[in-house]
C-alpha atoms as a PDB file:
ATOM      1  CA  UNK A   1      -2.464  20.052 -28.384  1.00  0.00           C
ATOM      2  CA  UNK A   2      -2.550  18.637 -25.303  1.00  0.00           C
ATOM      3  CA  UNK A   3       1.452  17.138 -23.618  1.00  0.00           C
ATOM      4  CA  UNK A   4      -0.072  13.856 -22.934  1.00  0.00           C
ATOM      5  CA  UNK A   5       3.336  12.204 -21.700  1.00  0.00           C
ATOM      6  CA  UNK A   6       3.441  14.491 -18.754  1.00  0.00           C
ATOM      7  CA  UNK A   7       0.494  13.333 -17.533  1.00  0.00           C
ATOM      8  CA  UNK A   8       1.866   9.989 -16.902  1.00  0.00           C
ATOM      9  CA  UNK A   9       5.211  11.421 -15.133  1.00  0.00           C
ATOM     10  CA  UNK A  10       5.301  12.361 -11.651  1.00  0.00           C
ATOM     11  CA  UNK A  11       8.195  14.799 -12.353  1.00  0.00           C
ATOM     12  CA  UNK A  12       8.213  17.452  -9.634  1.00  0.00           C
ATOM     13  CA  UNK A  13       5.872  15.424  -7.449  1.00  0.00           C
ATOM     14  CA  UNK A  14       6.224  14.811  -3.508  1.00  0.00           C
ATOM     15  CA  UNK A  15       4.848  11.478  -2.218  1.00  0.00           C
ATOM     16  CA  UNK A  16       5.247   9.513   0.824  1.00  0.00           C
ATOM     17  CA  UNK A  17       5.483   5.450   0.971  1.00  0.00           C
ATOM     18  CA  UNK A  18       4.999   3.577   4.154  1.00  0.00           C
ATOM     19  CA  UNK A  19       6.088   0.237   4.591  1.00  0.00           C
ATOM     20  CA  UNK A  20       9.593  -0.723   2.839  1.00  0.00           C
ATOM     21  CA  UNK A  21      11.292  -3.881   4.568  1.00  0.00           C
ATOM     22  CA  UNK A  22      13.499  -4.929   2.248  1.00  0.00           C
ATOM     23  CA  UNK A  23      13.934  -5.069  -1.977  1.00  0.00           C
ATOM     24  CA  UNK A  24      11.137  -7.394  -2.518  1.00  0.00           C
ATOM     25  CA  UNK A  25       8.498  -5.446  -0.640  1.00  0.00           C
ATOM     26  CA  UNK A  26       5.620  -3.743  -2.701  1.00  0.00           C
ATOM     27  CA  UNK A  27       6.456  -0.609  -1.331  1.00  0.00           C
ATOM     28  CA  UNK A  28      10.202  -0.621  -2.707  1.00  0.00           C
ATOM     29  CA  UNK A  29       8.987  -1.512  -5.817  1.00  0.00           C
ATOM     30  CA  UNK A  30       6.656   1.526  -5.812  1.00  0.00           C
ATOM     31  CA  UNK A  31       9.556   3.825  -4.813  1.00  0.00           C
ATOM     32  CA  UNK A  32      11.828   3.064  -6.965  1.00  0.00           C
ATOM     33  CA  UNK A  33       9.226   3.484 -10.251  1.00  0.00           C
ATOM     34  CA  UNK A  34       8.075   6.790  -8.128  1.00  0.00           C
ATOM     35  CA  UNK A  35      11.647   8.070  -8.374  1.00  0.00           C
ATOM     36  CA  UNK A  36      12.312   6.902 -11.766  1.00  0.00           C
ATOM     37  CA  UNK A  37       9.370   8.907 -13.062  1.00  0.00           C
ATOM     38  CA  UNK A  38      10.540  12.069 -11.020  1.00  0.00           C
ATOM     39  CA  UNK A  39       8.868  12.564  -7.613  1.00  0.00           C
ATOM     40  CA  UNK A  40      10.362  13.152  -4.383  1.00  0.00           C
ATOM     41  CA  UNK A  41      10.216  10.810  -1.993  1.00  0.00           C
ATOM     42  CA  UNK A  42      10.142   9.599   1.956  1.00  0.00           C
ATOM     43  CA  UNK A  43       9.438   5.928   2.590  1.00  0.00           C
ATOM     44  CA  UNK A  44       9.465   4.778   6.177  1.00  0.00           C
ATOM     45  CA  UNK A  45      10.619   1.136   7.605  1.00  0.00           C
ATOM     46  CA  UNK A  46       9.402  -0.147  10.584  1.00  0.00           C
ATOM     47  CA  UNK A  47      12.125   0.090  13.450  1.00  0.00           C
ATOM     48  CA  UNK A  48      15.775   0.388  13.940  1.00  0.00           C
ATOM     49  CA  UNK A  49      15.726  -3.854  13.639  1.00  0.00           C
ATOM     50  CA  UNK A  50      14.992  -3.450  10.024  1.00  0.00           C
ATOM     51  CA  UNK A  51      16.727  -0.261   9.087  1.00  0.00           C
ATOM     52  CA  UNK A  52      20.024  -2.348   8.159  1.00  0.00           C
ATOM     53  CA  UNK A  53      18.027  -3.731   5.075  1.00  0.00           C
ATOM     54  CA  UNK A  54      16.324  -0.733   3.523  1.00  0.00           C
ATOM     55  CA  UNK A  55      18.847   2.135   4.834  1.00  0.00           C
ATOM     56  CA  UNK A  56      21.448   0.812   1.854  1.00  0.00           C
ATOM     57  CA  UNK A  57      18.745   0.776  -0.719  1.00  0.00           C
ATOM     58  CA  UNK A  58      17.107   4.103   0.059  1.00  0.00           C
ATOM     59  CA  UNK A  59      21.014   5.770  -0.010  1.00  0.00           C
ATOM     60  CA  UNK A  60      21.947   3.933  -2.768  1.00  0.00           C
ATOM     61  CA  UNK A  61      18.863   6.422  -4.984  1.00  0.00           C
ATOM     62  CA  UNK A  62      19.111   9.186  -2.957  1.00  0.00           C
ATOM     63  CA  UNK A  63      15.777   8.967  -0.808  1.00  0.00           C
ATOM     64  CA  UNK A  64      15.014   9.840   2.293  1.00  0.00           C
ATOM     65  CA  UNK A  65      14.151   7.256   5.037  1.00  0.00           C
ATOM     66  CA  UNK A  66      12.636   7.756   8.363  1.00  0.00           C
ATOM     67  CA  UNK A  67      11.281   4.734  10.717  1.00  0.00           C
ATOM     68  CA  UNK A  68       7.599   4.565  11.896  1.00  0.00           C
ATOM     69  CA  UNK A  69       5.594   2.030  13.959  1.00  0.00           C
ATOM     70  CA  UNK A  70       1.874   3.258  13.420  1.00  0.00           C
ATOM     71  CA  UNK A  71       1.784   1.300  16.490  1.00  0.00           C
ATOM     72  CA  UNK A  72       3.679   3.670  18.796  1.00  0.00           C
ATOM     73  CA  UNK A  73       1.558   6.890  20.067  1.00  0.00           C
ATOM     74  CA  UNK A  74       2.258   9.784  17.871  1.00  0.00           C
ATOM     75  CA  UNK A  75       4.452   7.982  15.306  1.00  0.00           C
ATOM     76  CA  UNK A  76       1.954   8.648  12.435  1.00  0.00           C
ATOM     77  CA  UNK A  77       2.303  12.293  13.024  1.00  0.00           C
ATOM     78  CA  UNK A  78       5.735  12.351  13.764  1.00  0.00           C
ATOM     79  CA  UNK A  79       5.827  10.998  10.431  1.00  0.00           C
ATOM     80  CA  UNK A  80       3.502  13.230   8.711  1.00  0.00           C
ATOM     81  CA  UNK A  81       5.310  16.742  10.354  1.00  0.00           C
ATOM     82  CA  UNK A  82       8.665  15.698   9.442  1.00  0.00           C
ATOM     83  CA  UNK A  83       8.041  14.796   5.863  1.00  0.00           C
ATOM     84  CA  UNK A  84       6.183  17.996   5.086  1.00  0.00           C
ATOM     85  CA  UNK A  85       9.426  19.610   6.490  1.00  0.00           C
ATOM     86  CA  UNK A  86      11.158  17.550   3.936  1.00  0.00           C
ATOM     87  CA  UNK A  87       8.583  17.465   1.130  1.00  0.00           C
ATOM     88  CA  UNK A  88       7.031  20.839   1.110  1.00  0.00           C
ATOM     89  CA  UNK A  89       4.075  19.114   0.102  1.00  0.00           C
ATOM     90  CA  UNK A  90       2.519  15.670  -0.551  1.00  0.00           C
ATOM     91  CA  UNK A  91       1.028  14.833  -4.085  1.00  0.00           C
ATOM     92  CA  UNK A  92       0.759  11.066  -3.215  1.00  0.00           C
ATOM     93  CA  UNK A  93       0.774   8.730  -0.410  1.00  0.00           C
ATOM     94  CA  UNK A  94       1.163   4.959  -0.675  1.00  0.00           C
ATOM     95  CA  UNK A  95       0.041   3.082   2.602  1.00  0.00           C
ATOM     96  CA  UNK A  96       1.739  -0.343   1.775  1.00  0.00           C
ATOM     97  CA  UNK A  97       1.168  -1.654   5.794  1.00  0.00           C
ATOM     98  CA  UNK A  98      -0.549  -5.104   6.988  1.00  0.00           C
ATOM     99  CA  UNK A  99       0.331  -7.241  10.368  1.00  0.00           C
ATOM    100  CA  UNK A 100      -1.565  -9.590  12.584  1.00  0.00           C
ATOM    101  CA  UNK A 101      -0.325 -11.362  14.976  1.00  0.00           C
ATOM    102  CA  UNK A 102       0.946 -14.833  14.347  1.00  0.00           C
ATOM    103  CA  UNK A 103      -1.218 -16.840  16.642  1.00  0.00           C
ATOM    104  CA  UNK A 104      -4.556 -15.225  15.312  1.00  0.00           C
ATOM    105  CA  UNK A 105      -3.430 -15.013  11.129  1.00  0.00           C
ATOM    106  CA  UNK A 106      -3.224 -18.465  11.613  1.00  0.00           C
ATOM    107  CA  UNK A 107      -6.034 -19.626  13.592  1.00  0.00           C
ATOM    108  CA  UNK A 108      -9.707 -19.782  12.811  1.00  0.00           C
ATOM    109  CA  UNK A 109     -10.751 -16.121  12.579  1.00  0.00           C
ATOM    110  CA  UNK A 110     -13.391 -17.573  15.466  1.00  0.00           C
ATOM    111  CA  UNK A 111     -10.849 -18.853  17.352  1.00  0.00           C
ATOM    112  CA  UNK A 112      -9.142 -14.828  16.884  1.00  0.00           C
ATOM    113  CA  UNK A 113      -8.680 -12.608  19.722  1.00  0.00           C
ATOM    114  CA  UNK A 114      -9.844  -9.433  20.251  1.00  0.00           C
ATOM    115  CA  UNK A 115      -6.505  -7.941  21.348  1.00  0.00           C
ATOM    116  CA  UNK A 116      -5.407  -9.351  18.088  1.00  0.00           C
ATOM    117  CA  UNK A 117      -8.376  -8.710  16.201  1.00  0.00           C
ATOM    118  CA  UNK A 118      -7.861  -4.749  16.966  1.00  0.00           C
ATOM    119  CA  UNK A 119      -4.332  -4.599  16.670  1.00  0.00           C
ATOM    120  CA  UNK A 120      -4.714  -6.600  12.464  1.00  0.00           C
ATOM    121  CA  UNK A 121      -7.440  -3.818  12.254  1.00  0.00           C
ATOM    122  CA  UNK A 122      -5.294  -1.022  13.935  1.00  0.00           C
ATOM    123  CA  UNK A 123      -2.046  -1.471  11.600  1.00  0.00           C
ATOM    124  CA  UNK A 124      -3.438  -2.213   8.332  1.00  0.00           C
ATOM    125  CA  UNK A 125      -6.920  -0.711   7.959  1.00  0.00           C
ATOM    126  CA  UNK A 126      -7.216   2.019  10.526  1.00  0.00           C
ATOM    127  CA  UNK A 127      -3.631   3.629  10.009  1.00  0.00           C
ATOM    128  CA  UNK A 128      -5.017   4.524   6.748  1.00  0.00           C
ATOM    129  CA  UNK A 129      -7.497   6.395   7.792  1.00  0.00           C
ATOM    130  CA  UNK A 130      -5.155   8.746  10.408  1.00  0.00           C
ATOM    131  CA  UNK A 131      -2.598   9.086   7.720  1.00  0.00           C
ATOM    132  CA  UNK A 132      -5.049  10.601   5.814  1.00  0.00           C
ATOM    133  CA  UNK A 133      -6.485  12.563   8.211  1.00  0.00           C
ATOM    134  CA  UNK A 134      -3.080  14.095   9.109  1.00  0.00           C
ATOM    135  CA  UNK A 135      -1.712  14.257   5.236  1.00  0.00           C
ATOM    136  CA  UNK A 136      -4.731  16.133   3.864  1.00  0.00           C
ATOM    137  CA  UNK A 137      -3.675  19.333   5.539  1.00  0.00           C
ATOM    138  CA  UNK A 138      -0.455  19.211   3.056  1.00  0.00           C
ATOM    139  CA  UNK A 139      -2.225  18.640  -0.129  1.00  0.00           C
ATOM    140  CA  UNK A 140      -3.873  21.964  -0.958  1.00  0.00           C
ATOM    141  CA  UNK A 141      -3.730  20.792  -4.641  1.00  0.00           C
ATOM    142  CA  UNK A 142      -5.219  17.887  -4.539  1.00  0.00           C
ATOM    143  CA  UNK A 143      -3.787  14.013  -4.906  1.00  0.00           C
ATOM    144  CA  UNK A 144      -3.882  10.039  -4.390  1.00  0.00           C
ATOM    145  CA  UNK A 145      -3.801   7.803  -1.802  1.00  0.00           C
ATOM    146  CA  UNK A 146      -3.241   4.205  -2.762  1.00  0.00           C
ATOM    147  CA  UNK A 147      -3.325   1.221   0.050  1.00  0.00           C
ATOM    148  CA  UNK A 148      -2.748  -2.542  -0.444  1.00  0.00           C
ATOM    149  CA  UNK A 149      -5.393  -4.968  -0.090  1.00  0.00           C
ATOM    150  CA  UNK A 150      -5.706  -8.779  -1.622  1.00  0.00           C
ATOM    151  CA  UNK A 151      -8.453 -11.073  -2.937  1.00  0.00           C
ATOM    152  CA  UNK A 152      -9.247 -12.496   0.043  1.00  0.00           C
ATOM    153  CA  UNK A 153     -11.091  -9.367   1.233  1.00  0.00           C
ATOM    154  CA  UNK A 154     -13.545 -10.539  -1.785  1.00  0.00           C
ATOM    155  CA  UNK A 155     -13.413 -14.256  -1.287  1.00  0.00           C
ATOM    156  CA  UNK A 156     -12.420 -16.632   1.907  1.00  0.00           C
ATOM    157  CA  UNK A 157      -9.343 -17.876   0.352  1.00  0.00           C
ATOM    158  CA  UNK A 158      -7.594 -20.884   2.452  1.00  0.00           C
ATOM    159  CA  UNK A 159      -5.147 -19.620   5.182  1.00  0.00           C
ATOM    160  CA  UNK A 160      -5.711 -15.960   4.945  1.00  0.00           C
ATOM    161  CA  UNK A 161      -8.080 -15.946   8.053  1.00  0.00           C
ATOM    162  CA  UNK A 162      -8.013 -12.824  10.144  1.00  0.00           C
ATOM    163  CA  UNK A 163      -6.554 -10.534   7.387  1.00  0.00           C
ATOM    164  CA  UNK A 164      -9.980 -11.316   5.113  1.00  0.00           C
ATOM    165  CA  UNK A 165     -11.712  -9.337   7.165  1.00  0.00           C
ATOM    166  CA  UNK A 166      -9.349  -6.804   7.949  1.00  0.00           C
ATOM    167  CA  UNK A 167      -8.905  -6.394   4.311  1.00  0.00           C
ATOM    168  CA  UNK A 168     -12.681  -6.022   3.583  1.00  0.00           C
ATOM    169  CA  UNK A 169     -12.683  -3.235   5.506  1.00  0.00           C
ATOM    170  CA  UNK A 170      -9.849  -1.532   4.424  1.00  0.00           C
ATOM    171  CA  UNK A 171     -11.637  -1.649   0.830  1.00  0.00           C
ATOM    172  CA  UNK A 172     -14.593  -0.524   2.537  1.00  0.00           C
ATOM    173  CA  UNK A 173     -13.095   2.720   4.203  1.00  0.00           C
ATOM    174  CA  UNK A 174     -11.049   3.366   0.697  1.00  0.00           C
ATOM    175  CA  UNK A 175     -15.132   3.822  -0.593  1.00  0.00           C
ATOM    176  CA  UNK A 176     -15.372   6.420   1.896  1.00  0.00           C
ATOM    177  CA  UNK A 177     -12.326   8.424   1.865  1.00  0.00           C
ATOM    178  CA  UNK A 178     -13.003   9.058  -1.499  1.00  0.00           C
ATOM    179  CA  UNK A 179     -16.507  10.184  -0.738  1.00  0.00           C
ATOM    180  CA  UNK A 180     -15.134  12.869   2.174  1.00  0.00           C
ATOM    181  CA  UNK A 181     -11.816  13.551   0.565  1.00  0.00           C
ATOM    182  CA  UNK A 182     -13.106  14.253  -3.310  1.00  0.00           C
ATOM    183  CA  UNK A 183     -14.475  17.671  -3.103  1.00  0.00           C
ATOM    184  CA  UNK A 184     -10.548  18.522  -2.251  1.00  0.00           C
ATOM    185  CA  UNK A 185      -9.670  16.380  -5.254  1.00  0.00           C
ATOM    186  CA  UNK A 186      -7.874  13.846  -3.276  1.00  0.00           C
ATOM    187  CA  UNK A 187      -8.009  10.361  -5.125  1.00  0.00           C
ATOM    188  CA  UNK A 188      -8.528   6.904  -3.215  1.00  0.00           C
ATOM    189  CA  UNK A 189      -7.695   3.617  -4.457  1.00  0.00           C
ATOM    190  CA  UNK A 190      -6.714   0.369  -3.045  1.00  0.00           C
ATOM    191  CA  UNK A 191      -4.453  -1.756  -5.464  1.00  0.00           C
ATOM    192  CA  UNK A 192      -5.696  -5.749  -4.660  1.00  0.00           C
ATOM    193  CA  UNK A 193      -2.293  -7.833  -6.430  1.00  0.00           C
ATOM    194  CA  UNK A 194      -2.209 -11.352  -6.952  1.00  0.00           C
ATOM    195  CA  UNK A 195       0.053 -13.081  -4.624  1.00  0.00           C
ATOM    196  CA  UNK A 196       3.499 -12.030  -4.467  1.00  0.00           C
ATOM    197  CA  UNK A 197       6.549 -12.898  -2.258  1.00  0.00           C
ATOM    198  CA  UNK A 198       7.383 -10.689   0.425  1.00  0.00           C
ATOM    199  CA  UNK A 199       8.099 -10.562   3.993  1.00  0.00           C
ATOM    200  CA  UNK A 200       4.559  -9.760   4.612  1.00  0.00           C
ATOM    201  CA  UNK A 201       3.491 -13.002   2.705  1.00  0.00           C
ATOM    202  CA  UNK A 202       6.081 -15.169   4.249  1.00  0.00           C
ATOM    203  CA  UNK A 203       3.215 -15.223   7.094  1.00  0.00           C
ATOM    204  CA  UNK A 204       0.951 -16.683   5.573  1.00  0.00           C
ATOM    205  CA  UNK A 205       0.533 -20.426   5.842  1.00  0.00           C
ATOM    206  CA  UNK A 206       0.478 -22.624   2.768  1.00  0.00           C
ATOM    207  CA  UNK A 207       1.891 -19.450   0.762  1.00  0.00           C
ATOM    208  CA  UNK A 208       3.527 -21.489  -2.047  1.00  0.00           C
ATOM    209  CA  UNK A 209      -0.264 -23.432  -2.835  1.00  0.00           C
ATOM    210  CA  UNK A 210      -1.813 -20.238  -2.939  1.00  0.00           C
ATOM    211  CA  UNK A 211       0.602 -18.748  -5.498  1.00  0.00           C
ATOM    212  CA  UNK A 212       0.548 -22.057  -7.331  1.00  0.00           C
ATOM    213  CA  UNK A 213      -3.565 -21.967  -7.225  1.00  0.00           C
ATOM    214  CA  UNK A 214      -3.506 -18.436  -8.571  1.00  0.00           C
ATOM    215  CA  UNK A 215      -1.447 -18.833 -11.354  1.00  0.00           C
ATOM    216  CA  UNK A 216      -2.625 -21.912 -12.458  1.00  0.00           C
ATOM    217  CA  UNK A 217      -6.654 -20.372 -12.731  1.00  0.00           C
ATOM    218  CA  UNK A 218      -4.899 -16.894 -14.133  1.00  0.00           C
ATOM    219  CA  UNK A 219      -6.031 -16.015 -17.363  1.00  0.00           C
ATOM    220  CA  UNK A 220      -1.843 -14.984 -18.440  1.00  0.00           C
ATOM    221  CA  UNK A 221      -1.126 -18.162 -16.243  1.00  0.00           C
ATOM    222  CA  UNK A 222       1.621 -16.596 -14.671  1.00  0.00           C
ATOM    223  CA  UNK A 223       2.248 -14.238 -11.227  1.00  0.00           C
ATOM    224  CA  UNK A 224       2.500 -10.670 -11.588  1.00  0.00           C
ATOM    225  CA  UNK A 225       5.650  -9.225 -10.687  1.00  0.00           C
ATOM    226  CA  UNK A 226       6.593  -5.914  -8.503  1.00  0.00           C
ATOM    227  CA  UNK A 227       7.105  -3.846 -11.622  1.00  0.00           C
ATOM    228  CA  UNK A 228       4.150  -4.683 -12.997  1.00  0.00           C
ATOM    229  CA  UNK A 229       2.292  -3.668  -9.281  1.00  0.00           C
ATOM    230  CA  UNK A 230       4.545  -0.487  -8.895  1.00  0.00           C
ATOM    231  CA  UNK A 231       3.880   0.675 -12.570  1.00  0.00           C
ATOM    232  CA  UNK A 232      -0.184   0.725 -11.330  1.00  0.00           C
ATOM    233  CA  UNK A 233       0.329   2.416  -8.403  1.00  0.00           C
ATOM    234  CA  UNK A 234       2.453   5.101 -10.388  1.00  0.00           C
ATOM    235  CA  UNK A 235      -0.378   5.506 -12.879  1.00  0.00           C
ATOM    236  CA  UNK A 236      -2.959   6.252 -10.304  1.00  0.00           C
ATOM    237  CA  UNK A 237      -0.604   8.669  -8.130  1.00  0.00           C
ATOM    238  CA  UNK A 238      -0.061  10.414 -11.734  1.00  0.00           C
ATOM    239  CA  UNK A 239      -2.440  13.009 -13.573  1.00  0.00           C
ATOM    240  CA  UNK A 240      -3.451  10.444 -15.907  1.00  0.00           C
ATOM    241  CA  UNK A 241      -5.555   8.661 -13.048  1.00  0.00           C
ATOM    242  CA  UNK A 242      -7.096  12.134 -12.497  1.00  0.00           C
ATOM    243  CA  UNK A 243     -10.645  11.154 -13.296  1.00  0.00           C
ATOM    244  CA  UNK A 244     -10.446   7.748 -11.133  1.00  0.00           C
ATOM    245  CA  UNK A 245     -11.649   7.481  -7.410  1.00  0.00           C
ATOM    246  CA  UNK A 246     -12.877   4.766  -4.829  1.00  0.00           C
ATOM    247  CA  UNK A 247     -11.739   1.553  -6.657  1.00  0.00           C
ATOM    248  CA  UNK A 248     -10.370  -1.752  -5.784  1.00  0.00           C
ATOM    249  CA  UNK A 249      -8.181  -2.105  -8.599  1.00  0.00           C
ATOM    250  CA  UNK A 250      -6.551  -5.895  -9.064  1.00  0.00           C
ATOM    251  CA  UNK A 251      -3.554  -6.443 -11.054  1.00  0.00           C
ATOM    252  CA  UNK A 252      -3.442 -10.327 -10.244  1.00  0.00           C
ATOM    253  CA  UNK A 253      -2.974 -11.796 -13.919  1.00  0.00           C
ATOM    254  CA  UNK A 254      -6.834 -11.800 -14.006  1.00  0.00           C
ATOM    255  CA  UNK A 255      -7.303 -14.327 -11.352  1.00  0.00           C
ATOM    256  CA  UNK A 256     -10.168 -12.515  -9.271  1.00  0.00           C
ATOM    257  CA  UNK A 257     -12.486 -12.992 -12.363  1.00  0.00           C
ATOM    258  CA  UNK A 258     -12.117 -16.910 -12.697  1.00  0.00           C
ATOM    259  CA  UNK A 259     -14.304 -19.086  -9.850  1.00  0.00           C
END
């Protein structure tokens, strides 16, 4: 008879979350379920400016922190080399990353610079791509990696400008890491959830309408909260997922299937 509860723990797994800035992010949420159901874990913040808000909450459950600017040359595989040390291994990876600069997320995406333009497409589409490239090495047995993407990658929803694209191709590249990184049964997915308030959102103009528009055309009429998010992204890093590759996956209250 098969043990079908272990397949949904992640008990004596070793994953890796980028992008914690504080209790509300995504990526907290995530780590905190991940350690719940058993893994071992390094998340990362950005600098030493926001180390003061996740350094308390990362001691406070016994998980390691380390600080990483995919910007900075060679941070990614700083990163990478010192978590192995830590980890042994990775099982999972959660790339929970997105920035544009102000003056171009809020613009028309015609109006957008290319400076801009490439740095929105550096730190939250093509950072997934080298952490991949550089985490692969350390997961002889195979895996997930989950990113974070958002309806507007879909549909031109008001105010989300240069990310839309940035996001469409992030979904796009998810298609074909699982392509080139399935025959070592590594798993892609990027999780699309309804909006949410983080630090990340607090960029976006008109933030509150768009939360109010979602919910109100949500089939549950109501937002989805980070449990609900981090409980997905633990199912897919888990063996349960094992048969599930390449997807956008939304968990937005059913939102991305109303007009």
């Amino acid at each position: 008879m098969l043990d079908t509860k272990s397949k949904f723990s992640l008990l004596g797994k070793k994953g890796l979350i980028l992008g914690v800035a504080n209790e509300h992010s995504i990526a907290w949420g995530c780590a905190l379920m991940a350690k719940e159901m058993g893994a071992q874990l390094v998340v990362t913040c950005l600098n030493e400016k926001a180390k003061p808000f996740v350094e308390p909450l990362t001691q406070a459950h016994q998980i390691d922190l380390a600080v990483c600017n995919v910007e900075a040359p060679g941070a990614l595989q700083e990163l990478v080399e010192k978590s192995a040390e830590t980890l042994g291994q990775f099982d999972f990876v959660i790339h929970s990353i997105a920035w544009a600069p102000l003056e171009d997320l809020h613009g028309r995406v015609v109006d957008s610079s290319s400076i801009g333009f490439a740095r929105a497409m550096e730190v939250s589409c093509h950072s997934f791509a080298t952490l991949a490239k550089l985490c692969t090495p350390h997961m002889k047995e195979g895996g997930a990696f989950l990113t974070m993407t958002y309806l507007g990658a879909d549909q031109a929803v008001p105010h989300y400008g240069l990310m839309g694209p940035v996001k469409a191709a992030l979904e796009s590249l998810v298609r074909y890491m699982a392509v080139e990184l399935g025959p070592q049964k590594i798993r892609v997915h990027a999780v699309s959830p309804g909006p949410i308030l983080t630090r990340a959102a607090s960029g976006i103009e008109g933030f509150d309408e768009l939360m109010r528009s979602a919910v109100e055309k949500s089939p549950l009429r109501r937002a989805v909260n980070l449990e609900e998010i981090a409980s997905l992204c633990t199912f897919l890093c888990s063996d349960a997922a094992s048969g599930m590759t390449g997807q956008t996956i939304y968990i937005d209250g059913g939102s991305h299937a109303v007009s």
